[in-house]
Protein backbone atom coordinates (compact mmCIF):
# COMPACT_ATOMS: atom_id res chain seq x y z
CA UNK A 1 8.71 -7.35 -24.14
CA UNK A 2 7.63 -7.61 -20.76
CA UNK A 3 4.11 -9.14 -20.05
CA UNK A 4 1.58 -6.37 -19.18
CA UNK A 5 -0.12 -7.53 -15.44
CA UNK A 6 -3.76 -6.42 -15.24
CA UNK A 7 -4.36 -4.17 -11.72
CA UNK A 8 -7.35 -6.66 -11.00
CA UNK A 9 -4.40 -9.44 -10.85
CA UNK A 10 -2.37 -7.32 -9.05
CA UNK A 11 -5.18 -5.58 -6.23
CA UNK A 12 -5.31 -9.87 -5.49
CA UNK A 13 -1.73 -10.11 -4.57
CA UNK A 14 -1.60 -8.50 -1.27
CA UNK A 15 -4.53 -10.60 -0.29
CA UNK A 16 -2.43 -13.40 -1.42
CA UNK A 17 0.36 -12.57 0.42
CA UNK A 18 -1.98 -12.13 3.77
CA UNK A 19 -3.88 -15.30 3.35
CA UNK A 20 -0.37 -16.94 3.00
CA UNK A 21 1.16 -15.25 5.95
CA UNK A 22 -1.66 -16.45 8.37
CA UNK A 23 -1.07 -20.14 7.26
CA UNK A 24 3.20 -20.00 7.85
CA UNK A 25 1.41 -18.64 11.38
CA UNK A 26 -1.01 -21.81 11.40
CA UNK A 27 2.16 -24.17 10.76
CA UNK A 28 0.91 -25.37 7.19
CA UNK A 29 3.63 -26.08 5.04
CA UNK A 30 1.70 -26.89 1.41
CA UNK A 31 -1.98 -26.17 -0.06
CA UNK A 32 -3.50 -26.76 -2.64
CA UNK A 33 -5.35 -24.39 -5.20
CA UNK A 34 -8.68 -25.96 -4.13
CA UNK A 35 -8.17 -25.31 0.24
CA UNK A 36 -6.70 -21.99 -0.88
CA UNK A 37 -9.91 -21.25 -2.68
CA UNK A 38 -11.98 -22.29 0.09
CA UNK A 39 -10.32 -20.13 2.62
CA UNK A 40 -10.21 -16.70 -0.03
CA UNK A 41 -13.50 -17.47 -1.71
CA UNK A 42 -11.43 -16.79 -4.86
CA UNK A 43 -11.68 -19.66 -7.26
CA UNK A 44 -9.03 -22.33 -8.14
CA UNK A 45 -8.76 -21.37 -11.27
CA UNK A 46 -8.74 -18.16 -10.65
CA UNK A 47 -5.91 -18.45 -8.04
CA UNK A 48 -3.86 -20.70 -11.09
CA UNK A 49 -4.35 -17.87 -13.98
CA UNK A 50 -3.26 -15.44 -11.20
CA UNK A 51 -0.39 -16.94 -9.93
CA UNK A 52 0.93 -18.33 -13.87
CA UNK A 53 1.21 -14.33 -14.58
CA UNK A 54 3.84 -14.62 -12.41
CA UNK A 55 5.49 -18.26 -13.37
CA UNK A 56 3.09 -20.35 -11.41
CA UNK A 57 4.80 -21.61 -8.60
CA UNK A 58 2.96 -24.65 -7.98
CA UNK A 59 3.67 -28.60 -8.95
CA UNK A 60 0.97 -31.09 -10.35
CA UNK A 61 -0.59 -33.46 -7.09
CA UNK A 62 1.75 -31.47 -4.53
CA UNK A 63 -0.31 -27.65 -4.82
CA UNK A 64 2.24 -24.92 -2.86
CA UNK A 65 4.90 -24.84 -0.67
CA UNK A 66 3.44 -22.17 1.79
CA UNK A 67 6.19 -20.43 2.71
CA UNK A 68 8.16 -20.45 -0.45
CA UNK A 69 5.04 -18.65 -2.57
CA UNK A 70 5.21 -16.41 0.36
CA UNK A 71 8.13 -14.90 -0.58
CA UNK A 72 7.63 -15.39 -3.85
CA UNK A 73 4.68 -12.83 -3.80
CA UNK A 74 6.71 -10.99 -1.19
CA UNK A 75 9.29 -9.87 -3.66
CA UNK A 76 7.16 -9.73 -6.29
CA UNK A 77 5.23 -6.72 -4.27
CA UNK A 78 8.52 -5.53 -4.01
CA UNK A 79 8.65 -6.15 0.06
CA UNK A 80 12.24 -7.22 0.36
CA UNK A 81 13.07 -3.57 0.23
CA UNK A 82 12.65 -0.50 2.57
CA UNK A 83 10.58 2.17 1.48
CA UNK A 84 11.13 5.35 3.40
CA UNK A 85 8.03 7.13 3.71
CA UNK A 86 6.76 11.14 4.19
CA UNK A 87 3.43 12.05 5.49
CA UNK A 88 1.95 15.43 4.06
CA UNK A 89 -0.79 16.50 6.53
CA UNK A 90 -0.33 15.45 10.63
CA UNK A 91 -3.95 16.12 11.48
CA UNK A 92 -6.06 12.52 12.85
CA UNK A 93 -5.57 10.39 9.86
CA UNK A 94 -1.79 11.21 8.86
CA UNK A 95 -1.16 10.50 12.74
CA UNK A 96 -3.31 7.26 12.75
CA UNK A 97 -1.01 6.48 9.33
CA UNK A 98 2.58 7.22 11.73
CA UNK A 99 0.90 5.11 14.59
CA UNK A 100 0.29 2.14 12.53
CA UNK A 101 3.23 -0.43 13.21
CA UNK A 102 2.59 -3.15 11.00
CA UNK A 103 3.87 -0.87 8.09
CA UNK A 104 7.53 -1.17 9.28
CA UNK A 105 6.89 -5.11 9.23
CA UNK A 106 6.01 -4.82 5.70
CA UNK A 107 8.87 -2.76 5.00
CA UNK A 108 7.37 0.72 4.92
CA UNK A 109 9.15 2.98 7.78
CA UNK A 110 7.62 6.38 8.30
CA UNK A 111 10.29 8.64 8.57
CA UNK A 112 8.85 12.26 8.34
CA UNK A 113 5.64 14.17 8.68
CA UNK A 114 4.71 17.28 7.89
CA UNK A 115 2.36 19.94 7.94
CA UNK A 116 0.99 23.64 7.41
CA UNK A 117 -0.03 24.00 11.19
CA UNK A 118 2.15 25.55 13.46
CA UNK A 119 0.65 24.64 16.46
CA UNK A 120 1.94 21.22 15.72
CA UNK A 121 5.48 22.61 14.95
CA UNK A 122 7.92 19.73 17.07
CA UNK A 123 5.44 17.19 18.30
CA UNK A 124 6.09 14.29 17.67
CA UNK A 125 3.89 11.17 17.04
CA UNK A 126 5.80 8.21 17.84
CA UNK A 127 9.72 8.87 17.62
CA UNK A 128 8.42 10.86 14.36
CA UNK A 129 8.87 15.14 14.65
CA UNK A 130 6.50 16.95 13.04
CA UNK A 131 7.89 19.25 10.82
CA UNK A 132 6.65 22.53 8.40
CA UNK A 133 6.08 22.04 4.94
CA UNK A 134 8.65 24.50 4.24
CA UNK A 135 11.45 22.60 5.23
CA UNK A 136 10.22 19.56 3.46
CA UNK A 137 12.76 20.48 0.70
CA UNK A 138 15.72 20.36 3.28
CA UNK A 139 14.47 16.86 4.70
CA UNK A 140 14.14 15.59 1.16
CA UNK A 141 17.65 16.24 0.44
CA UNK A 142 18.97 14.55 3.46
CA UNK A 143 16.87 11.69 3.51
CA UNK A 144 16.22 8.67 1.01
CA UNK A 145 12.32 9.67 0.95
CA UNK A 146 10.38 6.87 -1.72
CA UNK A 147 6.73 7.01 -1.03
CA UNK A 148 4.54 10.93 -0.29
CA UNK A 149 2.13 10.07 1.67
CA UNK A 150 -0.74 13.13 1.56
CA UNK A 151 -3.59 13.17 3.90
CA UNK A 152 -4.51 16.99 3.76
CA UNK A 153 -7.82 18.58 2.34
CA UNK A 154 -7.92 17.93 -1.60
CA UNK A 155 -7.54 21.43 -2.54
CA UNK A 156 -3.93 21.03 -1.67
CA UNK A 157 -3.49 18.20 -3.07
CA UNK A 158 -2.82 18.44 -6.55
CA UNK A 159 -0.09 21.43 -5.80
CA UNK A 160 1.79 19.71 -3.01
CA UNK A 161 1.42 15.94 -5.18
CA UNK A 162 3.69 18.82 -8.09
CA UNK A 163 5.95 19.80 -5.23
CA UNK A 164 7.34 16.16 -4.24
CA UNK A 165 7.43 15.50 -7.65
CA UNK A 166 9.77 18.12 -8.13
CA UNK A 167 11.92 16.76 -5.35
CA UNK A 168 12.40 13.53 -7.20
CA UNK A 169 9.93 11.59 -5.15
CA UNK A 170 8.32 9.47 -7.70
CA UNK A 171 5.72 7.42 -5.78
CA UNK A 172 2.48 9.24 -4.44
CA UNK A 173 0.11 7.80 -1.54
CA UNK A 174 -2.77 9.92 -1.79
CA UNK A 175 -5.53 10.05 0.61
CA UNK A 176 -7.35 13.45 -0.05
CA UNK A 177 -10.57 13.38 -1.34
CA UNK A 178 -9.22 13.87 -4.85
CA UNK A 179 -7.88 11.28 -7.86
CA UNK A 180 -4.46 13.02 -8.39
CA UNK A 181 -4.20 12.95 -12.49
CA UNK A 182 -0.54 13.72 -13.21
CA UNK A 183 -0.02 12.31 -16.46
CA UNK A 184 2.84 14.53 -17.56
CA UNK A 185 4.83 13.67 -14.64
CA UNK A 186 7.22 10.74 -14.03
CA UNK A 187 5.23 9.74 -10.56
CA UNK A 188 2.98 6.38 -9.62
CA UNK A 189 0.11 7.57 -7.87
CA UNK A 190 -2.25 5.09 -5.69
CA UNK A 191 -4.91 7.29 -5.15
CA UNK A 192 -7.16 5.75 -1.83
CA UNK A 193 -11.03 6.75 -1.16
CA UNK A 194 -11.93 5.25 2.18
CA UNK A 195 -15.65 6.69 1.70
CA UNK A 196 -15.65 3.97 -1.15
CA UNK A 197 -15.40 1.17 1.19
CA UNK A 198 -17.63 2.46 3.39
CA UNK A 199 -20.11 2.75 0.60
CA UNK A 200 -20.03 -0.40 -0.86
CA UNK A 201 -20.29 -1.56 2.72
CA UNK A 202 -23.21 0.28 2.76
CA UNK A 203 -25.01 -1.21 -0.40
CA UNK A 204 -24.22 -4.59 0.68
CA UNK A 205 -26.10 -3.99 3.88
CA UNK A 206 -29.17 -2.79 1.99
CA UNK A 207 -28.85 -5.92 -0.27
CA UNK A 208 -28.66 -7.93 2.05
CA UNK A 209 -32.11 -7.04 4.02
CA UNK A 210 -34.16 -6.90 0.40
């Protein structure tokens, strides 16, 4: 059987991979457990227990070859594929979401948005069209389409989430102000708050005045 990865292991690994990235930019070649602590203010040990989940990848008195665990966390996060992306909802964020480049880097390509407003039938943002949601069904069966992205108001949500679902897209990037709760349905759903960053951001800069 399989070995079950906590999330709290797993929310670390893209921070991993960053930290990692900006050293193979920096020209290191190996660290330690200890420097890589310093620089993520994660412990060593921490780091270790993390990283053994996965087989370890380090060796006694040498710490990590850099750009090897790089890719080692790379394909772990499953970013040696392309995942074709939708966005549900073209208003200021879903466009800010199609503007951002560094996606296709990772190996997320935006290939569709849509939306409800007809006003913004055919513009495009980017090289991307913006298309109705009624022929999201056509596009779906013409393209490869692996992540929904929805960034539309949360009463919407839950019945558009149902809709993809029943289009055999089985991954869900949801950004309405909503956790999407579909238990019954063969979908992974990474529900995103960005009020929730803003608010812890927010009680740290109370704490830190007290």
């Amino acid at each position: 059987m399989e070995k079950e990865i906590s999330q709290a292991v797993i929310r670390r690994m893209p921070r991993y991979y960053r930290y990692l990235g900006e050293l193979i930019d920096e020209g290191v070649e190996r660290i330690s457990s200890n420097e890589l602590s310093y620089r993520m203010q994660v412990t060593a040990s921490q780091i270790r227990q993390d990283l053994n989940n996965f087989g370890g990848f380090g060796q006694q008195g040498y710490g990590y070859n850099v750009k090897y665990l790089y890719d080692e966390i790379g394909k772990i996060l499953g970013l040696t594929q392309k995942h074709n992306i939708i966005v549900i909802g073209a208003g200021n964020l879903g466009q800010a979401l199609a503007n951002y480049v560094k996606f296709e880097k990772l190996g997320f390509v935006i290939i569709g948005l849509f939306d409800v407003n007809p006003a913004l039938k055919g513009t495009f943002v980017r090289d991307i069209e913006v298309r109705m949601l009624d022929e999201l069904e056509d596009f779906v069966k013409h393209h490869k389409v692996d992540i929904a992205t929805l960034t539309m108001p949360k009463e919407a949500a839950e019945s558009v989430a149902n809709k993809v679902v029943d289009l055999g897209i089985h991954a869900i990037w949801n950004f309405a102000h909503v956790d999407l709760q579909l238990l019954d349905r063969d979908v992974v759903v990474e529900n995103v708050h960005l009020s929730d960053s803003l608010m812890q951001l927010s009680y740290n800069i109370v704490k830190s005045r007290q």
